[in-house]
PDB file of N, CA and C in Angstrom:
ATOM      1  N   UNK A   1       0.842  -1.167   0.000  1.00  0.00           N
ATOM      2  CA  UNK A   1       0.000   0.000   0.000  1.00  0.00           C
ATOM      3  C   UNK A   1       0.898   1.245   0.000  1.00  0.00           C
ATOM      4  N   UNK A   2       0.812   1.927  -0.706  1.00  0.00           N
ATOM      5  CA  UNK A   2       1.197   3.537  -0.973  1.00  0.00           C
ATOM      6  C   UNK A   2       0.343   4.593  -0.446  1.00  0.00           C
ATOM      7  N   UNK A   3       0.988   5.347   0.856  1.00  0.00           N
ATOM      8  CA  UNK A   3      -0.097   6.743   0.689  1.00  0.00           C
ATOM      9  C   UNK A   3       0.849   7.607   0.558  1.00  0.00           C
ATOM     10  N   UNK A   4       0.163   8.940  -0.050  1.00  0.00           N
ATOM     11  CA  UNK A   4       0.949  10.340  -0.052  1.00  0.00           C
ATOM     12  C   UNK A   4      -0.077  11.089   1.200  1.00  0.00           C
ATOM     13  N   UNK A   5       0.730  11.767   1.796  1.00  0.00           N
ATOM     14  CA  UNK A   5       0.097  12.767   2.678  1.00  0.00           C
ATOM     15  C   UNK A   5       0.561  14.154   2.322  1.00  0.00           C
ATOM     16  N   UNK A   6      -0.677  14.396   2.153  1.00  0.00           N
ATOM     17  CA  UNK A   6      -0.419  16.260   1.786  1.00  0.00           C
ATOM     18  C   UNK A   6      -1.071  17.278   2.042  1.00  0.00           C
ATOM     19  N   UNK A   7      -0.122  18.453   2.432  1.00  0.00           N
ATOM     20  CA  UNK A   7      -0.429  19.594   3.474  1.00  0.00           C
ATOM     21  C   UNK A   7      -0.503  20.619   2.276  1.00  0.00           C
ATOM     22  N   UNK A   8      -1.352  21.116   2.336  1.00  0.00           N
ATOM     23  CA  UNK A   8      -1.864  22.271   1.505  1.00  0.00           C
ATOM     24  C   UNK A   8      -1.032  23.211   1.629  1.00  0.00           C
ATOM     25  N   UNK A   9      -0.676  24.067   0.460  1.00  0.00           N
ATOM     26  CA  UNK A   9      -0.303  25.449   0.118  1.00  0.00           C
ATOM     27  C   UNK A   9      -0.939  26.499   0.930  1.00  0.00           C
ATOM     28  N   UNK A  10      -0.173  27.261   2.189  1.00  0.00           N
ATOM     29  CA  UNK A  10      -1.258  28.534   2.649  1.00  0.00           C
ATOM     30  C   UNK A  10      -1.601  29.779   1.475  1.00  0.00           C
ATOM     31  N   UNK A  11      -2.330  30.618   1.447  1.00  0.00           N
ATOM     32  CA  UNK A  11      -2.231  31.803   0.654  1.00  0.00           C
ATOM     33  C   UNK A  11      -1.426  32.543   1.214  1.00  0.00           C
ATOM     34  N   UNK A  12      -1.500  33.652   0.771  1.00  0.00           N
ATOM     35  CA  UNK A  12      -0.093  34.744   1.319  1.00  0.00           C
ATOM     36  C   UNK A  12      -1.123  35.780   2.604  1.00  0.00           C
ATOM     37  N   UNK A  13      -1.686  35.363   3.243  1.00  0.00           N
ATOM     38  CA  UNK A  13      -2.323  35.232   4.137  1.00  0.00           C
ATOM     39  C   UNK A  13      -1.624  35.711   5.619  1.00  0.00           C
ATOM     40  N   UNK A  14      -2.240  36.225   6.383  1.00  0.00           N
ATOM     41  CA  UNK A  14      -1.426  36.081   8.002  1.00  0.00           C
ATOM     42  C   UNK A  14      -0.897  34.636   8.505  1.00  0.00           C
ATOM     43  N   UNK A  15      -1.635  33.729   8.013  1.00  0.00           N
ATOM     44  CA  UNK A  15      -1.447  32.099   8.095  1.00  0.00           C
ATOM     45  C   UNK A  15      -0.078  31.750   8.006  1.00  0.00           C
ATOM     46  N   UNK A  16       0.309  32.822   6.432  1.00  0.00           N
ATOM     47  CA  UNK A  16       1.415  31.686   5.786  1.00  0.00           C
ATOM     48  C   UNK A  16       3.127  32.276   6.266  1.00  0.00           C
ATOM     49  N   UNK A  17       2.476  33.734   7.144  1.00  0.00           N
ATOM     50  CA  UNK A  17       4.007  34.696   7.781  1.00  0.00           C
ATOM     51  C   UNK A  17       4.782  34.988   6.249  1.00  0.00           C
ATOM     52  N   UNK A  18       4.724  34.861   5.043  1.00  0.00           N
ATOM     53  CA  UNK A  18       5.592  34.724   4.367  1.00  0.00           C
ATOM     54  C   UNK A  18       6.348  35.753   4.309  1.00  0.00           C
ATOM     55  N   UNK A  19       5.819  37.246   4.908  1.00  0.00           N
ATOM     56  CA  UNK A  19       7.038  38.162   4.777  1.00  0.00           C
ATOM     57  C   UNK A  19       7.935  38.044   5.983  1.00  0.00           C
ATOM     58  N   UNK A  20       7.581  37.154   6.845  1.00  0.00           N
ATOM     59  CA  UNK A  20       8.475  37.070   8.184  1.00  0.00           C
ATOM     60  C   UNK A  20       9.432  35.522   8.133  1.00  0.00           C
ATOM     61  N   UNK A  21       9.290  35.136   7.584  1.00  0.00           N
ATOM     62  CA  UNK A  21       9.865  33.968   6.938  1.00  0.00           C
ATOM     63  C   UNK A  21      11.289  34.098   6.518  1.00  0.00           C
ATOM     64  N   UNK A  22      11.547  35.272   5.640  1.00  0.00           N
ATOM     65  CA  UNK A  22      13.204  35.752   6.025  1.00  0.00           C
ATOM     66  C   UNK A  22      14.023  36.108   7.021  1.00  0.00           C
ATOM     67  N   UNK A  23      13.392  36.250   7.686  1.00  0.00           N
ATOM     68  CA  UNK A  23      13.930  36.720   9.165  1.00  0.00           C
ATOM     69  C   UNK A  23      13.952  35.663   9.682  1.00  0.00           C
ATOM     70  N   UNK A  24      13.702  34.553   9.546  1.00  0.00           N
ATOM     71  CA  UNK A  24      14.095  33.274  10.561  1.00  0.00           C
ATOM     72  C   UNK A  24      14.410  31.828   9.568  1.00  0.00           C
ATOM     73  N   UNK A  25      14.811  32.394   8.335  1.00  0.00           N
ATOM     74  CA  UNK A  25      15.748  31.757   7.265  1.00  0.00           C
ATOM     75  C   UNK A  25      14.650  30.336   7.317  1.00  0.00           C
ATOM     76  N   UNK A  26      13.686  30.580   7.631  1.00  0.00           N
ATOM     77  CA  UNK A  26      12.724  29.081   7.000  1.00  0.00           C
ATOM     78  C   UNK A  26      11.879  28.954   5.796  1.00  0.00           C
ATOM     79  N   UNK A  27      11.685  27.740   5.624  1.00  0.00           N
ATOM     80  CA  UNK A  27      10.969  27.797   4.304  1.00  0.00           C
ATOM     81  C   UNK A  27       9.198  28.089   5.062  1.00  0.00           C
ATOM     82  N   UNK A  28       9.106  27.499   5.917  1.00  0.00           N
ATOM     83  CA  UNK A  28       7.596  27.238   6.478  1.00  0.00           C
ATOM     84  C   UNK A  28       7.522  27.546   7.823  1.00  0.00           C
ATOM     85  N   UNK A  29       6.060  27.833   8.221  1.00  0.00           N
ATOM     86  CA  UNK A  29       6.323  27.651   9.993  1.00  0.00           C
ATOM     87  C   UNK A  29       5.467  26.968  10.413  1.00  0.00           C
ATOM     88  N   UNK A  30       4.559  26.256   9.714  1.00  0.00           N
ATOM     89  CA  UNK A  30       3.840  25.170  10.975  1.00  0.00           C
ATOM     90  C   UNK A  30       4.073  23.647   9.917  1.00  0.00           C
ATOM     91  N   UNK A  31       4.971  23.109  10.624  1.00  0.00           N
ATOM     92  CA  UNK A  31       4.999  21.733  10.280  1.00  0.00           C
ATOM     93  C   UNK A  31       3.850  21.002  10.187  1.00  0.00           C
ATOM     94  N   UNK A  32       3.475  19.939   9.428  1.00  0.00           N
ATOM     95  CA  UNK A  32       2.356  19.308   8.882  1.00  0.00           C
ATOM     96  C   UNK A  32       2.202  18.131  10.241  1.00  0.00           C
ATOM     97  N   UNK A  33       2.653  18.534  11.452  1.00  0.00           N
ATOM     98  CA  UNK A  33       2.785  17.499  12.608  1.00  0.00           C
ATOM     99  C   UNK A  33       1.507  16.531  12.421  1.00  0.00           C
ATOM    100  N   UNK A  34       0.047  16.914  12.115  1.00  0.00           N
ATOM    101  CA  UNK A  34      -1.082  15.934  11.881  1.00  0.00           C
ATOM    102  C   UNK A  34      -1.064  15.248  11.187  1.00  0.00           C
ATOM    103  N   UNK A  35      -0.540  14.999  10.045  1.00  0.00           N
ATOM    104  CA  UNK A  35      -0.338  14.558   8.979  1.00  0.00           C
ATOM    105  C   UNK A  35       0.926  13.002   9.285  1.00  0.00           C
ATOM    106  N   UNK A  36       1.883  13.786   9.820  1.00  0.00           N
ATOM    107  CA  UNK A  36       3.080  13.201  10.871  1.00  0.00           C
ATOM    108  C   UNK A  36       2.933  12.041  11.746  1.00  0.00           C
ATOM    109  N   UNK A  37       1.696  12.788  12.371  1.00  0.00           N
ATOM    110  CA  UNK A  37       1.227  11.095  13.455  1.00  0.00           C
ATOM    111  C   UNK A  37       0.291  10.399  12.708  1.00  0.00           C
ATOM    112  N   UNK A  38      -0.099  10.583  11.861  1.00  0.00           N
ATOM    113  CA  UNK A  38      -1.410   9.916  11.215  1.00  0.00           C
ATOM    114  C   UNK A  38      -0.046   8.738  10.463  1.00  0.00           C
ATOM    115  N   UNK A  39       0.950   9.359   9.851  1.00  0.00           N
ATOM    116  CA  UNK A  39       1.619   8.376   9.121  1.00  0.00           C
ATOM    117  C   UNK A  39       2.690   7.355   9.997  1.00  0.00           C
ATOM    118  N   UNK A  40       2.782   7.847  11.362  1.00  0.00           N
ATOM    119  CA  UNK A  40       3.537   7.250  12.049  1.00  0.00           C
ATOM    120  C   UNK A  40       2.361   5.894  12.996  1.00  0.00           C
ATOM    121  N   UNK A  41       1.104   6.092  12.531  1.00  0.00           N
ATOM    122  CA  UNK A  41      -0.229   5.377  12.547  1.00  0.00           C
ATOM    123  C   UNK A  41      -0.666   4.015  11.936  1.00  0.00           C
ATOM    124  N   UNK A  42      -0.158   4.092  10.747  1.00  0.00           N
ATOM    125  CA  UNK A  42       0.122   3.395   9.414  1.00  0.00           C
ATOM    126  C   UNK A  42       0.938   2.295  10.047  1.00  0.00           C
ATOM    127  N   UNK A  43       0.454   1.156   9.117  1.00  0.00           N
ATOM    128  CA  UNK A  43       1.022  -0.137   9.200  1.00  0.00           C
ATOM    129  C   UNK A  43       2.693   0.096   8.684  1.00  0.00           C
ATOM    130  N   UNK A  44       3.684  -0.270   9.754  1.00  0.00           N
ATOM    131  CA  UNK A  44       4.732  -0.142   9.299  1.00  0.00           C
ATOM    132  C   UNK A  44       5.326  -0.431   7.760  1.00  0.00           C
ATOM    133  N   UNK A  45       4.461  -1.263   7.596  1.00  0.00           N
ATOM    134  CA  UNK A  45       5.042  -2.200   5.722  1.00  0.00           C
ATOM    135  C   UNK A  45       4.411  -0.838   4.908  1.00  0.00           C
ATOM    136  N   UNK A  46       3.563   0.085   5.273  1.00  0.00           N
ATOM    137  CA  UNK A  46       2.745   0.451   4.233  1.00  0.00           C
ATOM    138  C   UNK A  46       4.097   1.540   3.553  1.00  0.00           C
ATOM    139  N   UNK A  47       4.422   1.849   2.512  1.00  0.00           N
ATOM    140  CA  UNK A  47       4.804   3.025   1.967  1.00  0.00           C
ATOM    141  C   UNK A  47       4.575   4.404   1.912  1.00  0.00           C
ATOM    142  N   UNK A  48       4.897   5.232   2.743  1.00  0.00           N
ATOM    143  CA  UNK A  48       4.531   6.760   2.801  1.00  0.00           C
ATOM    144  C   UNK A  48       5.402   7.804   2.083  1.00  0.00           C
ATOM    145  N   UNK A  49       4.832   9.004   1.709  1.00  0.00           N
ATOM    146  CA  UNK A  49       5.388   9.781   1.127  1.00  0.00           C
ATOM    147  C   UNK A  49       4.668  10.976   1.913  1.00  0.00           C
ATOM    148  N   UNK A  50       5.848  12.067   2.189  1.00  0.00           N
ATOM    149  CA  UNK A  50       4.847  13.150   2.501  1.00  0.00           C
ATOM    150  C   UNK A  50       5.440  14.545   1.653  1.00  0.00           C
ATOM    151  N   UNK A  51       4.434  15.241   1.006  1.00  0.00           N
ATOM    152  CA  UNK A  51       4.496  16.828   0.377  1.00  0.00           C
ATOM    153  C   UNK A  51       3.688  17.745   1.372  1.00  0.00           C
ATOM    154  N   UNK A  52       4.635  18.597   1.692  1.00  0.00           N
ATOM    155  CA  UNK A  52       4.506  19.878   2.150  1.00  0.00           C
ATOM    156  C   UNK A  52       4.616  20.922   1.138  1.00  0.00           C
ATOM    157  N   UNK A  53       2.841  21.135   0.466  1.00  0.00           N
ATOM    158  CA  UNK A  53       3.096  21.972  -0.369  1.00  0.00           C
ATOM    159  C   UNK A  53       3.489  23.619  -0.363  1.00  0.00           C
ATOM    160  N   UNK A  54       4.294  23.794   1.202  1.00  0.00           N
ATOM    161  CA  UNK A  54       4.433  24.990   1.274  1.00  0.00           C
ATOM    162  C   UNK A  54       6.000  25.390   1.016  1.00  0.00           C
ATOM    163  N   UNK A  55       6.635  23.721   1.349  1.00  0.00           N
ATOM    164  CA  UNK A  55       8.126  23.376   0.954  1.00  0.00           C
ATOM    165  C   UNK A  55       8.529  22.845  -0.245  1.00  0.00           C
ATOM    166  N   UNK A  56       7.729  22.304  -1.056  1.00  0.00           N
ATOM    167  CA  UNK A  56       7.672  21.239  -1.728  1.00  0.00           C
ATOM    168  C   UNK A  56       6.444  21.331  -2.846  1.00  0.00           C
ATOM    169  N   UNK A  57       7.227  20.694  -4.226  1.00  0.00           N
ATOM    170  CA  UNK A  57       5.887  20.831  -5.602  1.00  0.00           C
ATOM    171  C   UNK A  57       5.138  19.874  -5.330  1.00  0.00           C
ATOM    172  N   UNK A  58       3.914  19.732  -5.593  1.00  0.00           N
ATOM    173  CA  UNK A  58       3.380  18.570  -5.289  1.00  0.00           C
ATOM    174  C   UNK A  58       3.305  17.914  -7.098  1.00  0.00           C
ATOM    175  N   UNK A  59       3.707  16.608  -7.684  1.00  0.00           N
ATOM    176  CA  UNK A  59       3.694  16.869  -8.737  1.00  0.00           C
ATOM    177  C   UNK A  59       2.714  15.533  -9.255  1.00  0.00           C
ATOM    178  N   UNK A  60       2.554  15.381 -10.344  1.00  0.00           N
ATOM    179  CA  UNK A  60       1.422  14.520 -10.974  1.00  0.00           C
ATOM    180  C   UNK A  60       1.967  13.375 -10.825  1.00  0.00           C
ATOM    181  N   UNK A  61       3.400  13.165 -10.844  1.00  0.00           N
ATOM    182  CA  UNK A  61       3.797  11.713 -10.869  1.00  0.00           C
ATOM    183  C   UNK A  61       3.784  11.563  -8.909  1.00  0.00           C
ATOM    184  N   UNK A  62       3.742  12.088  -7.947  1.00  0.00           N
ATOM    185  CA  UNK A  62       3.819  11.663  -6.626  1.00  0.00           C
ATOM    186  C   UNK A  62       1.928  11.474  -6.457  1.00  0.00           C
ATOM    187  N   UNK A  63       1.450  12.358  -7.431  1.00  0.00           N
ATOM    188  CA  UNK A  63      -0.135  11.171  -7.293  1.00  0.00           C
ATOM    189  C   UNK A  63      -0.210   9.740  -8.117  1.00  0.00           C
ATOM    190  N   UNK A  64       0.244   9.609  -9.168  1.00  0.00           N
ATOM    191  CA  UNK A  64       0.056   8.771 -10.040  1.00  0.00           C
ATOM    192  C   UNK A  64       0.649   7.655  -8.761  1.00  0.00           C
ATOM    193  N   UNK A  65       1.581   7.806  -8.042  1.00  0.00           N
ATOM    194  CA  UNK A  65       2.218   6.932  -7.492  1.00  0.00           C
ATOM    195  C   UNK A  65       1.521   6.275  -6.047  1.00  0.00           C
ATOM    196  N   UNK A  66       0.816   6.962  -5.749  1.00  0.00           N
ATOM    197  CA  UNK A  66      -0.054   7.070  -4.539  1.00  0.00           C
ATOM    198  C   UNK A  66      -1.336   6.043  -4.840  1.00  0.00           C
ATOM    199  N   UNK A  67      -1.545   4.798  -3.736  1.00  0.00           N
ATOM    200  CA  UNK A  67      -2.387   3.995  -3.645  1.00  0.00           C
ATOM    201  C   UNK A  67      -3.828   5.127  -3.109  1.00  0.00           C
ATOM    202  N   UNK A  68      -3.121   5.564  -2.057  1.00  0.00           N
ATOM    203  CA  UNK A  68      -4.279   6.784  -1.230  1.00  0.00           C
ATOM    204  C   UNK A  68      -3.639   8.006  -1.054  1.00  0.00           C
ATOM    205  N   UNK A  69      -4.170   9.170  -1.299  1.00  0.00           N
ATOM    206  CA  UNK A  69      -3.871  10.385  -1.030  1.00  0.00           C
ATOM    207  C   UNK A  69      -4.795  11.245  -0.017  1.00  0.00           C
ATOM    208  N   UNK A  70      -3.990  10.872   1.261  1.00  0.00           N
ATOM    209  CA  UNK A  70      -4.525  12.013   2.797  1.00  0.00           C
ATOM    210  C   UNK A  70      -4.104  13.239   2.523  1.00  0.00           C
ATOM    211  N   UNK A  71      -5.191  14.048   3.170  1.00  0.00           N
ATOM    212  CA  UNK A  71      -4.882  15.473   2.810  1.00  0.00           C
ATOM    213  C   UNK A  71      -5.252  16.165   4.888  1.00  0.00           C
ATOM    214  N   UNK A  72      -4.740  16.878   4.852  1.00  0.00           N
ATOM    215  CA  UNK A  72      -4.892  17.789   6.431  1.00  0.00           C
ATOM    216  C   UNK A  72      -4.716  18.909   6.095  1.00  0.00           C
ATOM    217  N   UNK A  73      -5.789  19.928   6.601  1.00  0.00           N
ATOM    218  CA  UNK A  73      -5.056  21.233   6.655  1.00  0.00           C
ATOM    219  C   UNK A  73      -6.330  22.030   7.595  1.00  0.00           C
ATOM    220  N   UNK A  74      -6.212  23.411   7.510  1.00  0.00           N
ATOM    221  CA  UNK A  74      -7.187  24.473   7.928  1.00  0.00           C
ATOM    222  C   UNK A  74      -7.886  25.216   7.065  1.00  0.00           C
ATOM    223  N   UNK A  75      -9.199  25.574   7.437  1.00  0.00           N
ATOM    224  CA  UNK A  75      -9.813  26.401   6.598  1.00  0.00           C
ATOM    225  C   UNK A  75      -9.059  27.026   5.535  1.00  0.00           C
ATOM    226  N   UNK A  76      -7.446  27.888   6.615  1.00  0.00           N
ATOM    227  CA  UNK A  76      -7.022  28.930   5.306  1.00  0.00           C
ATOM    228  C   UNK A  76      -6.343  28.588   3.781  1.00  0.00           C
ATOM    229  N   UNK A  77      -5.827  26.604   4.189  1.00  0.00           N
ATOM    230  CA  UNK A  77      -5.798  26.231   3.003  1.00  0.00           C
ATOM    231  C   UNK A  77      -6.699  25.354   2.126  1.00  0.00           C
ATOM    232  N   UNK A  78      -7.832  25.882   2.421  1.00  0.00           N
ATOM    233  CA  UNK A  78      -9.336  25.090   1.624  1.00  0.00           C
ATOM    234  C   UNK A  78      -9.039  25.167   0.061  1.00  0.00           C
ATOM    235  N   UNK A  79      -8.773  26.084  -0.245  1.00  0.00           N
ATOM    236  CA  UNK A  79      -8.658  26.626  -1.531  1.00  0.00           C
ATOM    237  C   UNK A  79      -7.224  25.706  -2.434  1.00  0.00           C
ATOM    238  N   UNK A  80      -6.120  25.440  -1.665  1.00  0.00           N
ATOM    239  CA  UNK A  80      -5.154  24.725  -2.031  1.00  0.00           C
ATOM    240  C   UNK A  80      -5.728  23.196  -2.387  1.00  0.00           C
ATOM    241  N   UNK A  81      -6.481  22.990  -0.835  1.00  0.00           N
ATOM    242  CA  UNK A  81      -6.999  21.213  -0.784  1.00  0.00           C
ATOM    243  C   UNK A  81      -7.721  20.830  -2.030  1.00  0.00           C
ATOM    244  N   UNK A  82      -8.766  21.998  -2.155  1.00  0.00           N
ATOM    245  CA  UNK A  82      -9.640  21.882  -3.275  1.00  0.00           C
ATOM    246  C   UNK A  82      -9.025  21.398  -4.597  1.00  0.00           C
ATOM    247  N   UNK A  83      -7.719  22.314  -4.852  1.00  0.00           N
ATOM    248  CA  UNK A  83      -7.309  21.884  -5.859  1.00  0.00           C
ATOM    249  C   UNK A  83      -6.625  20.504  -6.263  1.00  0.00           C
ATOM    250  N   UNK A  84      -5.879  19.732  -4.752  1.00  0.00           N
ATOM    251  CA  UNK A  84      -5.595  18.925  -4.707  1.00  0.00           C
ATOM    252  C   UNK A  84      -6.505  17.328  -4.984  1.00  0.00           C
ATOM    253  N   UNK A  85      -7.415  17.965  -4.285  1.00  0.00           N
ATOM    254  CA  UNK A  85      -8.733  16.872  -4.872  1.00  0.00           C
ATOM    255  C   UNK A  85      -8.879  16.894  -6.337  1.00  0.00           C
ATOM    256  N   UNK A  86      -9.167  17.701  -6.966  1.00  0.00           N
ATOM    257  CA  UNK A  86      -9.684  18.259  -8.290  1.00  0.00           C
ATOM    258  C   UNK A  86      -8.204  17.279  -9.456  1.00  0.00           C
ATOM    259  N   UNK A  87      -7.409  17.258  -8.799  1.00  0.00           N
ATOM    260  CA  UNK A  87      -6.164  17.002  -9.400  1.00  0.00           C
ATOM    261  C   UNK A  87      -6.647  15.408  -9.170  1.00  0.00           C
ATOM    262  N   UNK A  88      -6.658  15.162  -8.374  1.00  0.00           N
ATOM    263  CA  UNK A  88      -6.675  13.590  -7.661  1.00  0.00           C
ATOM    264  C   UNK A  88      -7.809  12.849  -8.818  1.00  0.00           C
ATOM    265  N   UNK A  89      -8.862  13.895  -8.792  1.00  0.00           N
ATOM    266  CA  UNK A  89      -9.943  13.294  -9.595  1.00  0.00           C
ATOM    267  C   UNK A  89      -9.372  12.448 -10.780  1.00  0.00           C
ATOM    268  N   UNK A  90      -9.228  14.318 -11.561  1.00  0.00           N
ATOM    269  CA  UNK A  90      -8.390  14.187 -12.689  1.00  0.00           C
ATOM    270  C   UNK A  90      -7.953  13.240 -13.376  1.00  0.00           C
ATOM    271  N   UNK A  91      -6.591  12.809 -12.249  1.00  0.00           N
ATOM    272  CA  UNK A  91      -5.578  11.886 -12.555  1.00  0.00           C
ATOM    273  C   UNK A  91      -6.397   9.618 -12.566  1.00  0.00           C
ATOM    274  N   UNK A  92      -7.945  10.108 -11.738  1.00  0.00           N
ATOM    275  CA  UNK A  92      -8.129   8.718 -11.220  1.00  0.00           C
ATOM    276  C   UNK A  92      -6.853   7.939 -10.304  1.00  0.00           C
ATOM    277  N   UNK A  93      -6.871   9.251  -9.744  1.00  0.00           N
ATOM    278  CA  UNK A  93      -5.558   8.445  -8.056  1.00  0.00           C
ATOM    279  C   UNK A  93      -6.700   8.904  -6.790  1.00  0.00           C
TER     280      UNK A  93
END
């Protein structure tokens, strides 16, 4: 079994700090930690992958590759998730 777990893109939002983000040389500031225990949850044999689409592309071949694709996030990235579904459809992953 293959899952991808993926954390939505914030908007440029108060959410996403992105102008404060240079000042503390990170790419992101809230780690996808839910996402984290959910996969540390998972049957050890299973195969995980995780995209942090705030670090990270999320790309057509890491769905194509994906048995299941978990998604976590907050309201402020509804708009990201959405698209991620829409993609998922798409692809029939």
């Amino acid at each position: 079994m293959k899952v991808l777990l993926v954390y939505p893109r914030y908007p440029d939002t108060f959410w996403s700090f992105k102008h404060a983000l240079k000042f503390i040389f990170k790419k992101a500031t809230f780690p996808p930690l839910g996402l984290l225990t959910v996969a540390a949850m998972l049957p050890e044999e299973w195969e995980k992958k995780l995209v942090d689409m705030n670090t990270t592309t999320l790309t057509d071949k890491d769905l194509k590759w994906a048995d299941y694709v978990f998604l976590s996030g907050m309201v402020a990235q509804q708009n990201s998730a959405r698209e991620v579904v829409d993609r998922c459809r798409k692809l029939g992953t």
